[in-house]
Protein backbone atom coordinates (compact mmCIF):
# COMPACT_ATOMS: atom_id res chain seq x y z
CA UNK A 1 185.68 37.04 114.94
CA UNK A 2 184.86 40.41 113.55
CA UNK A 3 187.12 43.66 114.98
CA UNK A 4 184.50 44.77 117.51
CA UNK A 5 184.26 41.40 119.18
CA UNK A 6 188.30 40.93 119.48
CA UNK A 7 187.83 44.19 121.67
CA UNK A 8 185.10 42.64 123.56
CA UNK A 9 185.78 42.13 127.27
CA UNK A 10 185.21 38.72 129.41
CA UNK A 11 185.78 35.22 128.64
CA UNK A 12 182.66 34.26 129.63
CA UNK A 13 180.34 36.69 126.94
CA UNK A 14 183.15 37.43 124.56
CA UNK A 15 180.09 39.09 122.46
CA UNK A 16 179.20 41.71 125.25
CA UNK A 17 181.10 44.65 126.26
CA UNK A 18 183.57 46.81 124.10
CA UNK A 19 186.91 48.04 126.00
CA UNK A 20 187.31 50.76 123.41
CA UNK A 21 185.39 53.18 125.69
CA UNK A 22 184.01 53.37 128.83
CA UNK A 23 180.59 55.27 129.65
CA UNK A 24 180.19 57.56 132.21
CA UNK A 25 176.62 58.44 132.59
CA UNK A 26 173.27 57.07 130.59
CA UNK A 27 170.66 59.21 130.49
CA UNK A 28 167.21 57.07 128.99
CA UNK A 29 164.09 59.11 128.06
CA UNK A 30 161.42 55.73 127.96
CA UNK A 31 157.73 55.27 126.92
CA UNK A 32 156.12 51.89 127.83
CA UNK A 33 152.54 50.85 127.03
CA UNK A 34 151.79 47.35 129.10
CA UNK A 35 148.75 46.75 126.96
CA UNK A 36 150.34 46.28 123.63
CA UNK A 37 154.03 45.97 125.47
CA UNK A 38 155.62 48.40 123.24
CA UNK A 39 158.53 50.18 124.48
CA UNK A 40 160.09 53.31 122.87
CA UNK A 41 163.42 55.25 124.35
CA UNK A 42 166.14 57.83 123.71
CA UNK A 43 169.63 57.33 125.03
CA UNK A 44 172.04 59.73 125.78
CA UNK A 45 175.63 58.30 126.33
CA UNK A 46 178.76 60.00 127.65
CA UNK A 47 181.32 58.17 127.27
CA UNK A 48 185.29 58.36 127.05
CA UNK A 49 187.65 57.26 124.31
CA UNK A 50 190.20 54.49 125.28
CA UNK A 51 193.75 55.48 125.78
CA UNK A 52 196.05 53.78 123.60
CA UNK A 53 194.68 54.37 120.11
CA UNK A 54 194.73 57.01 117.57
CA UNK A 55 190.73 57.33 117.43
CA UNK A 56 187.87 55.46 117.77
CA UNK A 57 186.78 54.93 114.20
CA UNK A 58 184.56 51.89 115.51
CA UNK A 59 182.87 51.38 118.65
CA UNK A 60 180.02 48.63 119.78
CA UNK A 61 177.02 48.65 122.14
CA UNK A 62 174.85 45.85 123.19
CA UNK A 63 171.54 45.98 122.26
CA UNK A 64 168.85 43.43 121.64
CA UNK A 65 166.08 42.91 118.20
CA UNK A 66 164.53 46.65 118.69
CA UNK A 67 164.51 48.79 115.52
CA UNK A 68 166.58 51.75 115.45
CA UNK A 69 165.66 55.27 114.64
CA UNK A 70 168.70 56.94 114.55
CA UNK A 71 172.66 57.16 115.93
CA UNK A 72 174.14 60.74 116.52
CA UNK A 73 177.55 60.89 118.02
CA UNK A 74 178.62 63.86 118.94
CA UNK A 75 175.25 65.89 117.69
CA UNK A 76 176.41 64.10 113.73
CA UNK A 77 174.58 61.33 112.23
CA UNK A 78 176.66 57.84 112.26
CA UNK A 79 176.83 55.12 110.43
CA UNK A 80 175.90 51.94 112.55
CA UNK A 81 174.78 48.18 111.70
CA UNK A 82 172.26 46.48 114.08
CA UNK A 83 172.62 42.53 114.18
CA UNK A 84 173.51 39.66 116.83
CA UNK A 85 172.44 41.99 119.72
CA UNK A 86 175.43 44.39 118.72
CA UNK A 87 174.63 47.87 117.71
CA UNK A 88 177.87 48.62 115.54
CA UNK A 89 178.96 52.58 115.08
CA UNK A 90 181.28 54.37 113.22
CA UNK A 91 180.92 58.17 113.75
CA UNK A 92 181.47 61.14 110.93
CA UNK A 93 183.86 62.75 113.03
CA UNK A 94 186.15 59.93 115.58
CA UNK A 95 186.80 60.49 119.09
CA UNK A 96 190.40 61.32 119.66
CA UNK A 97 192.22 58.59 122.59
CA UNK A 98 191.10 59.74 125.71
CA UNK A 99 188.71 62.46 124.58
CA UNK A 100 184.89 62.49 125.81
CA UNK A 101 182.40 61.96 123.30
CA UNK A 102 178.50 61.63 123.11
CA UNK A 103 176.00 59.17 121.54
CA UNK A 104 172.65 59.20 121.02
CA UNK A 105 170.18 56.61 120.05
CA UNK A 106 166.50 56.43 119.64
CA UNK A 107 164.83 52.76 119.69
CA UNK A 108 161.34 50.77 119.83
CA UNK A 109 159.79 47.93 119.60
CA UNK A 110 158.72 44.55 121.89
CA UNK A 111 161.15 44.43 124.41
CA UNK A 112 162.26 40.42 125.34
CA UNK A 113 164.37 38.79 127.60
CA UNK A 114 167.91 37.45 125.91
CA UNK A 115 168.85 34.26 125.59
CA UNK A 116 171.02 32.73 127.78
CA UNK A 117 172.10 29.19 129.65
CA UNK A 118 169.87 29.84 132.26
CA UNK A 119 166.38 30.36 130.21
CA UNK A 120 165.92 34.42 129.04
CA UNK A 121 167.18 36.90 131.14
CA UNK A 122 165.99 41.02 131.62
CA UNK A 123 162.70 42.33 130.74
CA UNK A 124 160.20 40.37 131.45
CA UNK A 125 156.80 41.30 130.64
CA UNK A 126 154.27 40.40 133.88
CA UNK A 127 150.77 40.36 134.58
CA UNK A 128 149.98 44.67 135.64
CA UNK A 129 153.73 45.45 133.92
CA UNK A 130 157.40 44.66 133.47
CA UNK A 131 160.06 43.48 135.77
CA UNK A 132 163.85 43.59 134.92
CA UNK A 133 166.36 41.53 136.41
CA UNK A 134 169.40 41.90 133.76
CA UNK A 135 172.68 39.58 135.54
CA UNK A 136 174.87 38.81 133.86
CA UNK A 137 173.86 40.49 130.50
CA UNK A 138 170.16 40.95 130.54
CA UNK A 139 170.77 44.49 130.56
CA UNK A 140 170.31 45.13 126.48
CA UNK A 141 167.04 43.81 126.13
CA UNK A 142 165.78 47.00 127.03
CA UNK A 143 168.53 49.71 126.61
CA UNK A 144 171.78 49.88 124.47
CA UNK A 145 174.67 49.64 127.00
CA UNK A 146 177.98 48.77 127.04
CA UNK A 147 177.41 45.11 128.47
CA UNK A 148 180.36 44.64 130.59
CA UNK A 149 180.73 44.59 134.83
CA UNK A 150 183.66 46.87 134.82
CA UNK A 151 182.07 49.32 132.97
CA UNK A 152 179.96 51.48 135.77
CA UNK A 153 178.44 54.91 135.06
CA UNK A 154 175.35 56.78 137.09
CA UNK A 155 172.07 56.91 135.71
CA UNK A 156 169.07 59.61 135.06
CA UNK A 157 165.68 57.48 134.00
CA UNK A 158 162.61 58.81 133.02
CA UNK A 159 159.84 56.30 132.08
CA UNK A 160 156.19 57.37 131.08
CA UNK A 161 153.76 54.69 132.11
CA UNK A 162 150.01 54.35 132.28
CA UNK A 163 148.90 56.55 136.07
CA UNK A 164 147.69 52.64 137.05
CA UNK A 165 151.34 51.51 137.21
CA UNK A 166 154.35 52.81 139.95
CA UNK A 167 157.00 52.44 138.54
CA UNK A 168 159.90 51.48 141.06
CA UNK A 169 164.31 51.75 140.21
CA UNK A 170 167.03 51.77 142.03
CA UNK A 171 168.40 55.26 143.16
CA UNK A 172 166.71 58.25 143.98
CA UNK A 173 162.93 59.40 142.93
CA UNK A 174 163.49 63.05 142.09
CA UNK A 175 160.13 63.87 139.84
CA UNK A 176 156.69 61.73 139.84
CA UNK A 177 154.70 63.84 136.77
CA UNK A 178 150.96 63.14 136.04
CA UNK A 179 149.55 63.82 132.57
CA UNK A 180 145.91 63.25 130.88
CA UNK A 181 146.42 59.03 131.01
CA UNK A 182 149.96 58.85 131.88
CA UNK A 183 152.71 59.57 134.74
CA UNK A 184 156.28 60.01 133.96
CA UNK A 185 159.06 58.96 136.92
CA UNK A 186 162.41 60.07 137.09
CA UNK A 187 165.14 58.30 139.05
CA UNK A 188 168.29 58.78 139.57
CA UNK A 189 171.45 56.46 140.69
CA UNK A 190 174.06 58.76 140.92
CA UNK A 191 176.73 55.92 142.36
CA UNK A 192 178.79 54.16 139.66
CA UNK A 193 176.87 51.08 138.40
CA UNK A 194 177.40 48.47 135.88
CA UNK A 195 174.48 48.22 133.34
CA UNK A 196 173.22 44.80 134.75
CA UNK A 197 172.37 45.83 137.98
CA UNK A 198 170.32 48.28 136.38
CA UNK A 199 166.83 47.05 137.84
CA UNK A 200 162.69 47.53 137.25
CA UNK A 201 159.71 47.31 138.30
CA UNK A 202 156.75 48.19 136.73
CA UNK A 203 153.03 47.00 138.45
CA UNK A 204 150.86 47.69 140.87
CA UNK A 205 152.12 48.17 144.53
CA UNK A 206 151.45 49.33 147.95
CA UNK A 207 154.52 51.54 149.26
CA UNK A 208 155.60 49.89 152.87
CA UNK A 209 158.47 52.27 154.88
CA UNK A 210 160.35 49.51 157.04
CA UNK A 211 163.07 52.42 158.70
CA UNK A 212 161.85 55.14 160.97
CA UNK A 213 162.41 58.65 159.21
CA UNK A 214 163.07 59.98 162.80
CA UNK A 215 166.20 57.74 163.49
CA UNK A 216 168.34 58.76 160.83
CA UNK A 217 168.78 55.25 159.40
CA UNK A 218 169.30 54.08 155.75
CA UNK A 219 165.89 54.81 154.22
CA UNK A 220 164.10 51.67 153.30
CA UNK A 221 161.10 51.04 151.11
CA UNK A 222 159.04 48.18 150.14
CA UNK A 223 156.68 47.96 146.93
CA UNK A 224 154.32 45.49 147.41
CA UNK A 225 151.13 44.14 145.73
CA UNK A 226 148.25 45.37 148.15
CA UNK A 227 147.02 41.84 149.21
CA UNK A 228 150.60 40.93 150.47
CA UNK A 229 151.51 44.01 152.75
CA UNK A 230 150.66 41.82 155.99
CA UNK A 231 153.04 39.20 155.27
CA UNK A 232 155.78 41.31 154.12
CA UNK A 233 155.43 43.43 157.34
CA UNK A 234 155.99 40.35 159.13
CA UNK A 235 158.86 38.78 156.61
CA UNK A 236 161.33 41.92 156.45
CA UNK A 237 160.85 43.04 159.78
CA UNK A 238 163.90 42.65 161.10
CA UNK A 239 165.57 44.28 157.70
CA UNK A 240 166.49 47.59 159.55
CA UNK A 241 168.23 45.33 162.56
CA UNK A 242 169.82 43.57 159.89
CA UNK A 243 171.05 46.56 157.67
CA UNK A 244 172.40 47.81 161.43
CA UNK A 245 174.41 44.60 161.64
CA UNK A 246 175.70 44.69 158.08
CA UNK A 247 176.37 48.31 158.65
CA UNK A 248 178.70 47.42 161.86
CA UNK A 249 180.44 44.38 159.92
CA UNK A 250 180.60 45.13 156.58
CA UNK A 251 181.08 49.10 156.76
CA UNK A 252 178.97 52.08 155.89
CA UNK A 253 175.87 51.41 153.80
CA UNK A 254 176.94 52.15 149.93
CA UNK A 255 173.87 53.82 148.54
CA UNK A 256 171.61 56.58 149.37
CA UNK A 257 168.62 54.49 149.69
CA UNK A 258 167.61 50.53 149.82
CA UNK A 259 164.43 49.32 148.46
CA UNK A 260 162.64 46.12 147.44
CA UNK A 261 160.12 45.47 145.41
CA UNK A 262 157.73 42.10 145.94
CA UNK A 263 156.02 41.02 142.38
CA UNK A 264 152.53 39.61 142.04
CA UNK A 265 153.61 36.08 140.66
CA UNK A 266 156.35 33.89 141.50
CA UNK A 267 160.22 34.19 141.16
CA UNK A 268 162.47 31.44 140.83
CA UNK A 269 164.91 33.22 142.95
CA UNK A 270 165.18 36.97 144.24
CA UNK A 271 167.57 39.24 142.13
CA UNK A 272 169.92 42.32 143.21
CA UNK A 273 169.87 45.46 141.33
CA UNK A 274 171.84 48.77 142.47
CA UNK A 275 170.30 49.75 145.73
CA UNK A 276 166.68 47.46 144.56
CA UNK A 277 166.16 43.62 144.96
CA UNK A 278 163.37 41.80 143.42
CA UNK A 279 161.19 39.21 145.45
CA UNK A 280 158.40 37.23 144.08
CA UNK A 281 155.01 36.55 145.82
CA UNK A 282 156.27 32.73 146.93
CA UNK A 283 158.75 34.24 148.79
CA UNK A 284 156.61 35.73 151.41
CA UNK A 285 155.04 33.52 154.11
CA UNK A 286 154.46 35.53 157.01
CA UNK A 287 156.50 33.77 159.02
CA UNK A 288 160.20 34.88 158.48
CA UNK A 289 160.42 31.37 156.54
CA UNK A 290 162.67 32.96 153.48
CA UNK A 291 164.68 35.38 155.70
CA UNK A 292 168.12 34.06 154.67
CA UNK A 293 167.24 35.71 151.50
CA UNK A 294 166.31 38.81 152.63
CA UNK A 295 169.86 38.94 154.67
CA UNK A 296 171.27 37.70 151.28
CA UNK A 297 169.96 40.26 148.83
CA UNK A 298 170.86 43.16 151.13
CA UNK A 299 174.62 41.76 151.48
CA UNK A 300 174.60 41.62 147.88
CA UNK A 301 174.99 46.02 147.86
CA UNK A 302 178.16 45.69 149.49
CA UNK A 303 179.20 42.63 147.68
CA UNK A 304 178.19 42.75 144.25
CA UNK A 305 177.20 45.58 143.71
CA UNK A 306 179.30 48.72 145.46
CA UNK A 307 182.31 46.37 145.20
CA UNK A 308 181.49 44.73 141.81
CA UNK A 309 183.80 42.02 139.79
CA UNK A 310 185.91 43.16 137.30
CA UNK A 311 184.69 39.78 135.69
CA UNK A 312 181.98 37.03 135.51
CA UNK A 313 184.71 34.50 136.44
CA UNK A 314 185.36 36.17 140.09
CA UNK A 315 181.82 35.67 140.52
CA UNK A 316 182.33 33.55 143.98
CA UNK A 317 183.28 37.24 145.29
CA UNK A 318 179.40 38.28 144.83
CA UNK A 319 177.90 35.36 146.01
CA UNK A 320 180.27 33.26 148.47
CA UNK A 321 180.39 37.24 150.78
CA UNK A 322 176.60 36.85 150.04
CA UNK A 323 175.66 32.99 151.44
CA UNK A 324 177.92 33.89 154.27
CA UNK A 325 176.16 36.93 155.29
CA UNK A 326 173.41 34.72 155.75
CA UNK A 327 175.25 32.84 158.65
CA UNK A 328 176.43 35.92 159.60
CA UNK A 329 172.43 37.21 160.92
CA UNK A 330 171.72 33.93 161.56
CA UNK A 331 174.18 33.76 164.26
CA UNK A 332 173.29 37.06 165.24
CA UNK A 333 169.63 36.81 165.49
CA UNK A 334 169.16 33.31 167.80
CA UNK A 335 169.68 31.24 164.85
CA UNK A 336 172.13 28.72 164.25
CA UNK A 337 175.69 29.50 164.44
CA UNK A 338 177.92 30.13 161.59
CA UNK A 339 180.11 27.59 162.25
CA UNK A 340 177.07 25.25 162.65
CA UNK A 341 175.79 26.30 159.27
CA UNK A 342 179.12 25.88 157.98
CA UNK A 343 179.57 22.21 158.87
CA UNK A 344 176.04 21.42 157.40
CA UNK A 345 177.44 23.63 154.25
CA UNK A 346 180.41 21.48 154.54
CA UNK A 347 178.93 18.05 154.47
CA UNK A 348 176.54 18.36 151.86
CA UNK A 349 179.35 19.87 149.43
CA UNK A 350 181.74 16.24 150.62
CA UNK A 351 179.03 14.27 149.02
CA UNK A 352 179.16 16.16 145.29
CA UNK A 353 181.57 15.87 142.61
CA UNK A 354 184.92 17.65 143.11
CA UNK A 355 184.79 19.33 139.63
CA UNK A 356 184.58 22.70 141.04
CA UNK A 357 187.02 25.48 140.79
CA UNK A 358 185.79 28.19 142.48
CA UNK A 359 187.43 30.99 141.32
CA UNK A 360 187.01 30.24 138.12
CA UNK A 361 183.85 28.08 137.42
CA UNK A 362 183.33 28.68 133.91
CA UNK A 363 179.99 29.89 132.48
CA UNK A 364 177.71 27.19 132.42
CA UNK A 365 178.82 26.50 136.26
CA UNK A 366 179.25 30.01 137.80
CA UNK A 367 175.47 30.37 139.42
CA UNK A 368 175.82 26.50 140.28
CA UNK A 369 174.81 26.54 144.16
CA UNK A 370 178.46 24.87 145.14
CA UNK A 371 179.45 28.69 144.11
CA UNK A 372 177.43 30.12 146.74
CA UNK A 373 178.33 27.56 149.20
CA UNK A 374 182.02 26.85 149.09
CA UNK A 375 181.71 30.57 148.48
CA UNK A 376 180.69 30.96 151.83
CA UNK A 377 182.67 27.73 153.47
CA UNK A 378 185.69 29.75 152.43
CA UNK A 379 184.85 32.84 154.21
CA UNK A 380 184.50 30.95 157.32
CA UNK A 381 187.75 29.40 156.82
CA UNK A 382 189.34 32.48 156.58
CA UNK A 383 187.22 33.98 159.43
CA UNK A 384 188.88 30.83 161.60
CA UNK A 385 191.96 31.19 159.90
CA UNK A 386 192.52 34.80 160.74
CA UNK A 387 189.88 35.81 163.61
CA UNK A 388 186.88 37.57 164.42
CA UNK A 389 189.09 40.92 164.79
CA UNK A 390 191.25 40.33 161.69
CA UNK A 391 188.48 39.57 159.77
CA UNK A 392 186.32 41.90 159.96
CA UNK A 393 188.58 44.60 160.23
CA UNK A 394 189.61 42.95 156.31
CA UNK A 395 185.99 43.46 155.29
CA UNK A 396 185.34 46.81 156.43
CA UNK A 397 188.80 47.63 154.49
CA UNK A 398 187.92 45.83 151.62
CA UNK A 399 184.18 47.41 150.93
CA UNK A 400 185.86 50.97 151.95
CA UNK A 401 188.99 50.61 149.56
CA UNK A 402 186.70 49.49 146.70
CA UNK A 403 183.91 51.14 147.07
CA UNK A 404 182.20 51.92 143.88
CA UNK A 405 184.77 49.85 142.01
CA UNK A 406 185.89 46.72 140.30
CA UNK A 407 188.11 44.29 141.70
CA UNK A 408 189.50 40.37 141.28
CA UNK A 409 189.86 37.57 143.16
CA UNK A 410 193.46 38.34 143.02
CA UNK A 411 192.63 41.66 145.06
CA UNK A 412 190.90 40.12 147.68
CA UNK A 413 193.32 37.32 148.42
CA UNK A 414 196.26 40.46 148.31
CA UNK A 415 194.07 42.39 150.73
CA UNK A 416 193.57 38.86 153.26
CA UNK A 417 197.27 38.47 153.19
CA UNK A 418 198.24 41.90 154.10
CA UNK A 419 195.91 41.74 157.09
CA UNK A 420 196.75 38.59 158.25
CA UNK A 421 200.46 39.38 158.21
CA UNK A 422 201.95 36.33 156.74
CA UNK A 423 201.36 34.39 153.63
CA UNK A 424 198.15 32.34 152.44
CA UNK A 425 198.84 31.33 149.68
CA UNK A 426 198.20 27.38 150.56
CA UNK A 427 195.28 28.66 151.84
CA UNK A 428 193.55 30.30 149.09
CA UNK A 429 195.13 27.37 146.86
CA UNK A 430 193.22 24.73 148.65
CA UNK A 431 189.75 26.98 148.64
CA UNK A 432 189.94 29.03 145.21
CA UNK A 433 192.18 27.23 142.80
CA UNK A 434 191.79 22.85 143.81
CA UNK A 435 188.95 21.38 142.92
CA UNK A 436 188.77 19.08 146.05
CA UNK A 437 186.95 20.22 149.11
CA UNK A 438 189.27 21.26 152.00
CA UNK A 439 188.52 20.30 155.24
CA UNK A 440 187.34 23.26 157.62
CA UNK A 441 189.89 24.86 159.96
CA UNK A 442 189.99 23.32 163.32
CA UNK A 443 187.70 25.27 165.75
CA UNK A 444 184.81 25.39 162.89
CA UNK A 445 182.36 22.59 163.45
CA UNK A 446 183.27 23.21 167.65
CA UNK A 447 182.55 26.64 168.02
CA UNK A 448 185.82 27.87 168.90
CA UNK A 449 185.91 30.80 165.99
């Protein structure tokens, strides 16, 4: 193991992420061409200098096979290596501990997803453009970042496209620019965010406003292709009841802005970016049919993404707050009842292999679905443990307190025990840490929550 990998942060992807620095804003100057798929970009990177160390002589970012035009830091030209998906730099002139420092780097070429256990992961080239759904580290197959969740900085992106193609990203649309062939968008997301959840959409859509401007509400937008506007109408509906329910649970809205964006082909699943999720085409059917996801993916900007892990093995904090926000509007909304949903959550987990731990899954297990659903089971065992008030008073502290920052399972189960007053930690033991399946508090398969 080389120096910049000791550094490297996560157990998980020990080869992503440097803890030498942190970044503080990205600001990417892009050129794609969907015909030949060519994509050519300019980062600028402020960062910080670690505390602890005399300078940084070395530092890493994560960047996929593009080739490299050249590395300034701090306006000077810098040495750098490119190999492995690490983009190695040593500047002229090192950054003092603590100081702020700059980076630059130019880079083109095919842009692909990277490899990972679950098939490749990031940019995706699709049929009228691109689509990027980066967790956990998809993020450098199309920019150099420092890979890592803790790591969260805001974000100006300006990406020149052919005038056929909208280009959709999380954040704010401040410019829309049309040239001879072309049109350049700028976003920006100025709330802290971790370079996975990062998202994109390049294609061909139909803009669809789901809130009223009038009422004051959370502006929401849909991208759609043109031929599936009808269904989506019908399919995320309800999303402004359901960001008012979230809202009233869960705390104030984190972002400025919530959009999705519906691609022409099919998804295997939907995927969360910063204040963007990602649908495909098969999950529209006109009839509310894939609405738990909807309810899901909108959960996920509390839970995920505003209040994002410190690291990929607290993952069950993402997606367990997730699957339970599911139960959550379906209890809400003349569905069944948490508790109900529970108990069926409940009995299909008895019937798998204890081999589980779910605050700590491991890698090739942390997007297994007994993640999302003991996930889940355990917030309703805390919900019956502590009670509806308790509870959701915890929440509402918990995305307020954190809000825009890291945190570990150890935080959350701190933050249950203060509010409940008295200790849990057989509780948390028999949920988090044991492999075997608790049973549910009494009350949870009756009703009496």
């Amino acid at each position: 193991m080389d120096s910049t990998q000791a550094v490297a942060t996560g157990r998980y992807f020990p080869d992503h992420g440097d803890l030498r620095y942190r970044v503080r804003r990205y600001e990417l100057t892009l050129d794609y061409r969907p015909e030949t798929d060519r994509l050519a970009g300019s980062a600028g990177i402020e960062a910080l200098a670690a505390q602890g160390t005399d300078r940084l002589r070395e530092f890493a970012l994560d960047l996929a096979d593009f080739r490299i035009g050249r590395v300034l830091v701090d306006g000077r030209p810098a040495h750098h290596t490119h190999r492995g998906g690490r983009l190695r730099i040593r500047p002229a002139e090192p950054p003092a501990a603590g100081a702020a420092f700059t980076v630059e780097v130019r880079w083109s070429g095919r842009p692909k997803p990277v490899r990972s256990p679950w098939g490749g992961i990031g940019w995706t080239e699709t049929t009228h453009g691109a689509l990027v759904a980066s967790q956990p580290v998809g993020a450098p197959s199309w920019f150099p970042c420092n890979d890592r969740p803790s790591d969260k900085a805001s974000y100006l992106i300006s990406l020149t496209v052919p005038s056929a193609c909208t280009v959709v990203l999380g954040g704010r649309l401040l410019a829309r620019t049309a040239h001879a062939s072309t049109t350049t968008w700028v976003y920006e997301q100025p709330a802290p965010t971790p370079a996975y959840l990062v998202g994109l959409s390049i294609g061909s859509y139909r803009e669809v406003r789901l809130d009223d401007p009038q009422s004051g509400a959370v502006p929401q937008l849909g991208y759609v292709p043109a031929r599936l506007v009808p269904r989506f109408e019908a399919d995320f509906g309800r999303q402004p009841r359901m960001m008012r329910l979230f809202q009233e649970l869960f705390g104030r809205y984190p972002f400025g802005e919530y959009t999705v964006v519906v691609a022409d082909e099919d998804l295997d699943v939907p995927v969360e970016a910063q204040g963007l999720s990602s649908f495909g085409a098969n999950h529209l059917d006109g009839q509310r049919g894939w609405e738990r996801l909807v309810a899901h993916e909108l959960a996920h900007q509390w839970f995920g993404n505003s209040v994002t892990v410190a690291d990929w093995q607290h993952i069950w904090l993402n997606e367990g707050f997730a699957k339970y926000a599911e139960w959550l509007w379906s209890e809400h909304s003349g569905g069944p009842a948490a508790h109900t949903l529970a108990a069926a959550a409940h009995r299909r987990l008895a019937a798998l292999p204890p081999d589980l731990r779910l605050a700590d899954p491991g890698r090739r297990q942390m997007f297994d679905d007994r993640v999302y659903e003991r996930g889940g089971l355990t917030m309703h065992a805390l919900r019956c443990t502590l009670g509806d008030e308790t509870f959701f008073g915890l929440l509402r502290d918990w995305t307020t307190v954190h809000r825009h920052s890291t945190v570990t399972t150890a935080d959350f189960t701190a933050a249950a025990t203060r509010h409940a007053g008295r200790p849990l930690d057989a509780f948390f033991a028999a949920w988090l840490t044991e492999p075997a399946l608790p049973p549910l508090p009494a009350g949870a398969e009756s009703g009496g929550v």
